[in-house]
Protein backbone atom coordinates (compact mmCIF):
# COMPACT_ATOMS: atom_id res chain seq x y z
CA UNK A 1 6.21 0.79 10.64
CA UNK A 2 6.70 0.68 6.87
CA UNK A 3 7.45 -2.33 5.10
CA UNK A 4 7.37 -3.86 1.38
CA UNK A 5 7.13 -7.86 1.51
CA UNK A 6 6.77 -10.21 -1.30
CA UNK A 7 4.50 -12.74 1.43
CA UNK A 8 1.07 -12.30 2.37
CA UNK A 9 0.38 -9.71 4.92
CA UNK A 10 -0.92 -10.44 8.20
CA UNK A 11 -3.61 -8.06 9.29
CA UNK A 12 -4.00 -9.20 12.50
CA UNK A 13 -0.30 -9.05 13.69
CA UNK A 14 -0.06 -5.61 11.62
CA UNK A 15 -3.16 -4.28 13.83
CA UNK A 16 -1.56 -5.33 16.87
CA UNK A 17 1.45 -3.29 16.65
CA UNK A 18 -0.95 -0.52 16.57
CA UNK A 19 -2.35 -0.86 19.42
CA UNK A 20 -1.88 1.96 22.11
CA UNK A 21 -3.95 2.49 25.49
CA UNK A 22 -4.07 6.14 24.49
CA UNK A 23 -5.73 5.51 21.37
CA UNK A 24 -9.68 5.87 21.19
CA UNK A 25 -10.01 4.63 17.91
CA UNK A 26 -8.45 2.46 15.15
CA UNK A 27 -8.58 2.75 10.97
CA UNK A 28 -7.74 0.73 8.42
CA UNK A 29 -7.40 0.76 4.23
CA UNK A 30 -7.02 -2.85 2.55
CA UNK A 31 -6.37 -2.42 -1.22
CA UNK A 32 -7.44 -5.77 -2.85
CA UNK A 33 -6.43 -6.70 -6.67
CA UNK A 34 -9.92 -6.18 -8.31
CA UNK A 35 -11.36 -8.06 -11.82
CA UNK A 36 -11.59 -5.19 -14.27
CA UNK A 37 -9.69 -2.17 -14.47
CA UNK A 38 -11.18 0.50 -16.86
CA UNK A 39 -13.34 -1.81 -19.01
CA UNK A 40 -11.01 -4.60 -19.29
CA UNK A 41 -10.67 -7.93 -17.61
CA UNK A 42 -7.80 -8.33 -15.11
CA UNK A 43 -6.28 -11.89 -13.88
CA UNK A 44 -3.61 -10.76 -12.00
CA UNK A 45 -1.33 -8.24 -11.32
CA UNK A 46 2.42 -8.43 -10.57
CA UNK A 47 3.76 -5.20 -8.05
CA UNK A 48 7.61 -4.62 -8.49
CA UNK A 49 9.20 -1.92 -5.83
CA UNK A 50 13.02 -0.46 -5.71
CA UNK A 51 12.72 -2.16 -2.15
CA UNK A 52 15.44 0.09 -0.34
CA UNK A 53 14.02 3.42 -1.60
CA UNK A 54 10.15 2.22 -1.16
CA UNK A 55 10.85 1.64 2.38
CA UNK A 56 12.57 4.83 3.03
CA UNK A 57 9.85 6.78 1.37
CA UNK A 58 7.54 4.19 3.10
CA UNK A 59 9.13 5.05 6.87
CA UNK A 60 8.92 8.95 6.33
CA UNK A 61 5.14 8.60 4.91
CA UNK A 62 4.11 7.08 7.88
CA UNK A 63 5.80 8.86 10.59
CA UNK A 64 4.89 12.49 8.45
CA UNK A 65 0.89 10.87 9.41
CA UNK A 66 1.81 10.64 12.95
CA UNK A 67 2.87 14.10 13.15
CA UNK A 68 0.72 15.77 11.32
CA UNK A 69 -2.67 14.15 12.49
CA UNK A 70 -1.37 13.44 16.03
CA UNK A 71 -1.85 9.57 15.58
CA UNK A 72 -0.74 7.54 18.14
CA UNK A 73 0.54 4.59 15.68
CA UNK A 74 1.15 4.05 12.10
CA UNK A 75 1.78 1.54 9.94
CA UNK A 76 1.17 0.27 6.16
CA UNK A 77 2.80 -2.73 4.26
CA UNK A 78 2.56 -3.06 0.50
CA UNK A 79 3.34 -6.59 -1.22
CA UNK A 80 5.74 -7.09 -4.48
CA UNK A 81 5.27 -10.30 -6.84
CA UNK A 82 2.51 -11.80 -8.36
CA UNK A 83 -1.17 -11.53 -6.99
CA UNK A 84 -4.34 -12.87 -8.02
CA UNK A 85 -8.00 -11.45 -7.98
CA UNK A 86 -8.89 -11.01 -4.28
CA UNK A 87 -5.50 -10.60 -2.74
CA UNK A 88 -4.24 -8.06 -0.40
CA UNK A 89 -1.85 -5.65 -2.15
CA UNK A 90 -1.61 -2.64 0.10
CA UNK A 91 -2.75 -2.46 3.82
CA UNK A 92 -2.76 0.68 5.88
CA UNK A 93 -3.80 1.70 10.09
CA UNK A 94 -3.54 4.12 12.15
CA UNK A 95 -4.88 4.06 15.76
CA UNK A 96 -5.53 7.90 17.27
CA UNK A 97 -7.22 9.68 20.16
CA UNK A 98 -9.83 10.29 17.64
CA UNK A 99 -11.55 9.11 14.88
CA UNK A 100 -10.75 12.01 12.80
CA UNK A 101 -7.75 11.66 13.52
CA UNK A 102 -7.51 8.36 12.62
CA UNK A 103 -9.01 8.71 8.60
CA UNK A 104 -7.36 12.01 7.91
CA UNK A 105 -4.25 10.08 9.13
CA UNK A 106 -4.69 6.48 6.92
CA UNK A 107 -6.26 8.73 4.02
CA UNK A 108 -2.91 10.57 3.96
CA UNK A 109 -0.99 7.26 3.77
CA UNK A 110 -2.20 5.83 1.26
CA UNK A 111 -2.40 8.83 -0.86
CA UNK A 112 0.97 9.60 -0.22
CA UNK A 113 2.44 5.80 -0.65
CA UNK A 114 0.45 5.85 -4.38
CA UNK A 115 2.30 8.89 -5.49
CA UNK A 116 5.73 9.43 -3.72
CA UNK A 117 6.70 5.14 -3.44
CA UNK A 118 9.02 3.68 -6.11
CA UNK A 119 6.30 0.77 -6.80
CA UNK A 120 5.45 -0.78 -10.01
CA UNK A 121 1.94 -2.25 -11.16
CA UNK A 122 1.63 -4.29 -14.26
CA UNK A 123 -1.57 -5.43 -14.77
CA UNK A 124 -2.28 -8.99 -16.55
CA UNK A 125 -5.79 -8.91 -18.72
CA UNK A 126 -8.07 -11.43 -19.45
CA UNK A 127 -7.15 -11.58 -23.25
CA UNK A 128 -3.81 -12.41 -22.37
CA UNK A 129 -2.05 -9.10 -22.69
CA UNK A 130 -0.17 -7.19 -19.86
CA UNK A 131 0.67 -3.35 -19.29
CA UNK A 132 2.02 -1.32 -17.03
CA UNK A 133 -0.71 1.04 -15.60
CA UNK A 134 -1.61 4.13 -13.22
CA UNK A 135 1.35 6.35 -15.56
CA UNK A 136 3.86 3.97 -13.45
CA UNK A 137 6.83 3.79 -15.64
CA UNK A 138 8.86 0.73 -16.03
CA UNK A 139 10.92 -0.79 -14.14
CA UNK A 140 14.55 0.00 -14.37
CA UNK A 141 15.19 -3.31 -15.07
CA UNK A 142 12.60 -3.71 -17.78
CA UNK A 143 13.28 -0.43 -19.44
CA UNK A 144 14.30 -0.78 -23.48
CA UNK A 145 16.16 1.97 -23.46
């Protein structure tokens, strides 16, 4: 389960649908938009994702973890739009046999989903100035050239 969604995301219903009887433990990574970003004031942030490509990537991410750390279940949702200080951007869990399992396997995810996902971060500073950050280029749509 891989999905990109511009509402909030629901924990709870994406834990359930992790749930197996086989699995002995359960892991999860919330990313929250934070206040500061290397020494500078952040208000917001906006996320944009090339939606049909993200959840491609997304999909293989997340069944690559299942393979290769023998999870029983996978799944990770990232949001798109505007999000204040506090909110949920990113969530990822994986429920395994074991708990090593588990981390290695949601460690992977979200590692993976940061560098291989077509999604967009453009933070929004307290001095009223806005950049995109992390080396994401722009947008196609808001490219100049």
């Amino acid at each position: 389960m891989f999905r990109i969604t511009n509402e909030r995301i629901d924990t709870a219903d994406c834990r359930r649908a992790l749930e197996a009887a086989s699995a002995g433990g359960f892991v999860a990574f919330e990313g929250w938009v934070r206040d500061h970003n290397e020494g500078r004031g952040v208000v917001s942030l906006e996320y944009e994702a090339y939606t049909a490509l993200a959840e491609k990537e997304g999909l293989l991410i997340v069944t690559e973890a299942g393979q290769r750390f023998e999870a029983e279940r996978v799944g990770a949702a990232h949001r798109t739009g505007h999000l204040a200080v506090g909110d949920l951007a990113v969530w990822v869990g994986v429920s395994a046999a074991h708990r090593d399992a588990a981390f290695a396997a949601c460690r992977y995810v979200i590692d993976e989903l940061k560098r291989r996902v077509p999604i967009w971060k453009r933070e929004h500073y307290a001095d009223g100035t806005a950049e995109w950050v992390n080396g994401a280029a722009r947008p196609p749509e808001q490219r100049t050239n």
